[in-house]
Protein backbone atom coordinates (compact mmCIF):
# COMPACT_ATOMS: atom_id res chain seq x y z
CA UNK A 1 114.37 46.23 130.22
CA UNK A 2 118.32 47.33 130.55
CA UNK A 3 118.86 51.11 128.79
CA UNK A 4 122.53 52.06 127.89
CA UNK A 5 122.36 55.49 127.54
CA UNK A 6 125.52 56.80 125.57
CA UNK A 7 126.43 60.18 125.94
CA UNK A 8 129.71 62.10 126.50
CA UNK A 9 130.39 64.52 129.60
CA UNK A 10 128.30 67.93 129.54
CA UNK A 11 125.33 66.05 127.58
CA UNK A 12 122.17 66.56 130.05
CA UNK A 13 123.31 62.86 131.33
CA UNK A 14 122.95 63.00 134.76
CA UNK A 15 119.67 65.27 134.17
CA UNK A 16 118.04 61.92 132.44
CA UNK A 17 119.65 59.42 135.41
CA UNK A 18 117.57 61.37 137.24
CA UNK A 19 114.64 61.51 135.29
CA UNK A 20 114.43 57.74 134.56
CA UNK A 21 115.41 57.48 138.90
CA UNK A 22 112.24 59.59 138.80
CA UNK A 23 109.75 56.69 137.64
CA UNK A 24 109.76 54.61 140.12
CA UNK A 25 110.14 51.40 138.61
CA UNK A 26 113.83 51.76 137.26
CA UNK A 27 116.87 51.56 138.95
CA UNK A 28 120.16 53.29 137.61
CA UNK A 29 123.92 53.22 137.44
CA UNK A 30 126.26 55.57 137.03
CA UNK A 31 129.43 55.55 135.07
CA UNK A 32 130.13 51.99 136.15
CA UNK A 33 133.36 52.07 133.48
CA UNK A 34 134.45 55.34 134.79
CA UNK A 35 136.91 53.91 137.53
CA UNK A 36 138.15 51.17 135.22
CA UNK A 37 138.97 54.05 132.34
CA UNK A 38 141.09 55.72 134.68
CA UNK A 39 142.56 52.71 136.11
CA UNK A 40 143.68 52.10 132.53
CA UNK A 41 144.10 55.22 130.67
CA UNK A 42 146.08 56.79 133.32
CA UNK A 43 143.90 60.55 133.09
CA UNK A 44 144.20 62.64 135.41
CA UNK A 45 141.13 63.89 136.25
CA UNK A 46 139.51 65.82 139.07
CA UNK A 47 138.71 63.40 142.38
CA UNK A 48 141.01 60.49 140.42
CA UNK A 49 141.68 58.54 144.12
CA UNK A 50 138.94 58.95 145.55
CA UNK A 51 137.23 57.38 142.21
CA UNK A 52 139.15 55.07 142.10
CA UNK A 53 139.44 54.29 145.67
CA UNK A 54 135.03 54.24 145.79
CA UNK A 55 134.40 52.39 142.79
CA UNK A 56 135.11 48.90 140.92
CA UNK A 57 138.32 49.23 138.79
CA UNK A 58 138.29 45.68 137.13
CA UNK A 59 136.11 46.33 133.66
CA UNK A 60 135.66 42.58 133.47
CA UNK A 61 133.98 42.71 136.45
CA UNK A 62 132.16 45.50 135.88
CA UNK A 63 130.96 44.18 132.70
CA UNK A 64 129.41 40.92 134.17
CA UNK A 65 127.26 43.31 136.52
CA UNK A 66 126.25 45.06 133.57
CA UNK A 67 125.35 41.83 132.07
CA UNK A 68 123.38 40.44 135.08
CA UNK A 69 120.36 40.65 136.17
CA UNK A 70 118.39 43.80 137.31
CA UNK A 71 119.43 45.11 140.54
CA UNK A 72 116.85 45.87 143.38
CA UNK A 73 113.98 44.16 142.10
CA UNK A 74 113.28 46.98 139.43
CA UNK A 75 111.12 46.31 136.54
CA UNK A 76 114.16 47.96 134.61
CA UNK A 77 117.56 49.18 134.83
CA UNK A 78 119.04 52.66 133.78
CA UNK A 79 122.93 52.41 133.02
CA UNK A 80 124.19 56.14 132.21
CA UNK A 81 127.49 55.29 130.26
CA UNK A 82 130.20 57.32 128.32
CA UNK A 83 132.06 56.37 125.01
CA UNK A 84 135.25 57.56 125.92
CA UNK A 85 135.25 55.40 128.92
CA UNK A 86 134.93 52.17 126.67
CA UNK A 87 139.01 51.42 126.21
CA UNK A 88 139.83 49.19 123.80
CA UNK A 89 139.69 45.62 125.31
CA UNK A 90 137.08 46.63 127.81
CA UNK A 91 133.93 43.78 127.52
CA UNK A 92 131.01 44.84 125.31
CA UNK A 93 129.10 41.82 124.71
CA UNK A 94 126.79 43.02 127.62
CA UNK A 95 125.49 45.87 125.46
CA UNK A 96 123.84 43.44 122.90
CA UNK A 97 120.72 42.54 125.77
CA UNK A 98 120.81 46.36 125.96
CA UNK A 99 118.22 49.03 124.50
CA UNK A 100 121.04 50.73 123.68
CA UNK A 101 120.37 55.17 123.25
CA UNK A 102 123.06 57.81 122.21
CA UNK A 103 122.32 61.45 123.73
CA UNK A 104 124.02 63.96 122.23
CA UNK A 105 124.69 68.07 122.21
CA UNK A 106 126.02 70.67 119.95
CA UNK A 107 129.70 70.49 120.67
CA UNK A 108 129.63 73.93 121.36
CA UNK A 109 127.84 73.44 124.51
CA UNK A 110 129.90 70.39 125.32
CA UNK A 111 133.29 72.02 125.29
CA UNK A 112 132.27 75.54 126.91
CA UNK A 113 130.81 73.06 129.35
CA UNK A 114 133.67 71.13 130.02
CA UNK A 115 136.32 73.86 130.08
CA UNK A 116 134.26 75.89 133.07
CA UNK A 117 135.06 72.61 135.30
CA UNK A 118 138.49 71.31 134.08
CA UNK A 119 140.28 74.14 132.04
CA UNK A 120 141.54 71.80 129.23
CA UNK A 121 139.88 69.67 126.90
CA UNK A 122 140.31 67.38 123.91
CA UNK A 123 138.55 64.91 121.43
CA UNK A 124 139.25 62.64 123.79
CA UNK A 125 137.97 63.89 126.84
CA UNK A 126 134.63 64.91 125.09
CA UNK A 127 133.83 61.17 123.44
CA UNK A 128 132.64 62.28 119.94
CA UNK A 129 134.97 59.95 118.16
CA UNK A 130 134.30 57.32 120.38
CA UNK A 131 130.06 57.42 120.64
CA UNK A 132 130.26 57.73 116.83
CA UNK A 133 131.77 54.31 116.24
CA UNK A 134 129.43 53.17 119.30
CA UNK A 135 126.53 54.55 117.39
CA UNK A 136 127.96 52.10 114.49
CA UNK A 137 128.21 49.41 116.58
CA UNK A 138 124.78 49.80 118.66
CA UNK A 139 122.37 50.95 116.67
CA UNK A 140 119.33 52.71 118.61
CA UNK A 141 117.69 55.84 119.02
CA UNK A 142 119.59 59.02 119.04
CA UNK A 143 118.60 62.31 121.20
CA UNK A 144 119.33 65.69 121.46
CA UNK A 145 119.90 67.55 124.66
CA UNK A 146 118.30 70.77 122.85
CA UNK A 147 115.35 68.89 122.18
CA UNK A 148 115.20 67.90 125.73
CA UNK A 149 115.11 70.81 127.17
CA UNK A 150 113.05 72.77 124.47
CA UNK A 151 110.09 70.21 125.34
CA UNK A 152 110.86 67.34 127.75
CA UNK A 153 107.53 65.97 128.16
CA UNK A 154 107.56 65.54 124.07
CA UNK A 155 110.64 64.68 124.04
CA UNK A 156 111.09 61.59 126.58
CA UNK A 157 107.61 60.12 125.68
CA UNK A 158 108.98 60.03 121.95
CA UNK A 159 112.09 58.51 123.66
CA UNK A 160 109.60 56.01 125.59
CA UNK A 161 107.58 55.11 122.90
CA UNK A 162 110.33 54.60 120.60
CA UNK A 163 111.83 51.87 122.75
CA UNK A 164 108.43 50.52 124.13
CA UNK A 165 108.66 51.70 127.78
CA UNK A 166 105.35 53.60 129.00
CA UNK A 167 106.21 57.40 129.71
CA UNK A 168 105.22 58.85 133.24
CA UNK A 169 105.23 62.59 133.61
CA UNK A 170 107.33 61.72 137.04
CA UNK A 171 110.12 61.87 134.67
CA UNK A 172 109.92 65.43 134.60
CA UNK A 173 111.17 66.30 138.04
CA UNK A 174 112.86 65.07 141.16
CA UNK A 175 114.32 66.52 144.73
CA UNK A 176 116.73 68.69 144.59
CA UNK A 177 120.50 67.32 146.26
CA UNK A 178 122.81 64.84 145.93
CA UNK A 179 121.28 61.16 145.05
CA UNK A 180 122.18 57.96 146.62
CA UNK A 181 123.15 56.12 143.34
CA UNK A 182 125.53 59.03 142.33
CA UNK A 183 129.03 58.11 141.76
CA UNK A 184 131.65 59.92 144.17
CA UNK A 185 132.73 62.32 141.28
CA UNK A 186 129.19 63.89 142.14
CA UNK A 187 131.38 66.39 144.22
CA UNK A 188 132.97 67.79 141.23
CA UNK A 189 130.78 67.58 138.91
CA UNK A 190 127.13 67.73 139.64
CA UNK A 191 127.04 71.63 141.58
CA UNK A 192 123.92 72.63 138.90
CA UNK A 193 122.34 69.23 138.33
CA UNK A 194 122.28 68.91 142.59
CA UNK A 195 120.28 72.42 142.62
CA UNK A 196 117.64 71.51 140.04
CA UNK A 197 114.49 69.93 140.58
CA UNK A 198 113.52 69.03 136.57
CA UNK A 199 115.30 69.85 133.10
CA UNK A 200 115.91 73.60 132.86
CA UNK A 201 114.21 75.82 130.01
CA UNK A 202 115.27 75.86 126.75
CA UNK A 203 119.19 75.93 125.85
CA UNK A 204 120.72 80.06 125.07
CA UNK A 205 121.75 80.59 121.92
CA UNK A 206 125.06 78.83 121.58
CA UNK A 207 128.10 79.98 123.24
CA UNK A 208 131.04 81.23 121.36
CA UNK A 209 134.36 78.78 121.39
CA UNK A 210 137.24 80.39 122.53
CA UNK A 211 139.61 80.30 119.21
CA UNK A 212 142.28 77.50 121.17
CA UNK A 213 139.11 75.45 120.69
CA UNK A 214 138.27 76.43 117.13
CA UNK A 215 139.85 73.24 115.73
CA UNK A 216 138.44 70.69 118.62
CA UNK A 217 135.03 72.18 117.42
CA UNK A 218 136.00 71.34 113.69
CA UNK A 219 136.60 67.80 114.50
CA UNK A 220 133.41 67.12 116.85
CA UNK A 221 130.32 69.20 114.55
CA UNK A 222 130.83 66.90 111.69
CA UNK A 223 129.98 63.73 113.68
CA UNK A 224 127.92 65.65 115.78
CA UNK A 225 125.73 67.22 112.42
CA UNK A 226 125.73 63.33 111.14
CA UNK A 227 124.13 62.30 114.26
CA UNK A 228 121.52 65.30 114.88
CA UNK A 229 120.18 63.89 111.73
CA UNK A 230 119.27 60.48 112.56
CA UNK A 231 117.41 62.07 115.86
CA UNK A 232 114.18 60.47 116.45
CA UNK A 233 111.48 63.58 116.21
CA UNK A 234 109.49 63.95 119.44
CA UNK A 235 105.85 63.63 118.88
């Protein structure tokens, strides 16, 4: 089985690369359009050369990998990816012989999230435009991060069972450090995910938004409240 998993930054993404790592019988990918988006869009974001100097930068390229066959001999094949990396042009015909998944998170979270590591942040940057016409596109199960970490074990076997892959409780943890299949923005990025060892308790009661983000927040709850509502309920 492939897995897209569709999520923008700050979403509890790398958490579940490393959960579905965790199995045994699934190998992942990380980002694999990140490079390209950069390569195209021009952003300037944190680690930009080395990223681009590490990874493949030719979305055509990466695009037939994601629509080969599974790497490493694994049973089945994790592919964390994020909406706002898909530019328009970029191949998507890959996705279609994808179970494809969209994890989301109260934008609140998302932007208070994103701010602590790069200061600024727009609609852009946080992919809530871009997963909702994704979700349009490729229909599939949609998750919550707060469910996640209210109840993972309920959580990811409704996520298992609802796309026909047997749930193993090794999902719930992992080793603690950086992982060989993380991209090089790891460095930046991944400080709190690198210290865990499983999904951390339930999520505080949401942060408050700094009014200069008051109107990115206005834009991103609607399609984030449209979303929350087709979530799959664990159990």
């Amino acid at each position: 089985m492939k897995i897209a998993m569709w999520s923008g930054p700050r979403n509890l993404s790398t958490a579940m690369m490393y959960a579905f790592a965790a199995r045994g019988d699934c190998a992942v990918w990380d980002e694999p359009f990140y490079a390209p988006y950069l390569a195209a869009s021009g952003a300037d974001h944190p680690m930009r050369r080395d990223i681009l100097h590490t990874h493949e930068t030719d979305p055509v390229r990466v695009g037939a990998v994601c629509g080969g066959p599974v790497p490493e001999g694994a049973a089945h094949w994790y592919m964390k990816h994020m909406p706002h990396h898909m530019v328009p042009g970029f191949p998507l015909d890959w996705a279609a012989a994808c179970v494809n998944i969209h994890l989301i998170r109260h934008p609140a979270r998302v932007i208070a999230s994103y701010a602590e590591k790069r200061g600024e942040v727009t609609l852009e940057d946080i992919g809530f435009l871009q997963q909702e016409r994704l979700w349009q596109a490729l229909p599939g199960p949609v998750i919550d991060a707060e469910d996640i970490r209210a109840d993972p074990a309920r959580a990811l076997g409704g996520l298992c069972a609802a796309i026909g892959l047997a749930f193993t409780e090794r999902m719930l943890g992992w080793r603690a450090g950086p992982k060989p299949f993380d991209g090089v923005w790891a460095a930046h990025w991944y400080n709190a995910v690198h210290r865990s060892t499983g999904f951390a308790g339930p999520e505080a009661p949401l942060p408050e938004v700094p009014p200069v983000f008051a109107p990115l927040l206005a834009k991103a709850l609607p399609i984030y409240e449209a979303m929350r509502a087709q979530t799959r309920k664990p159990g």
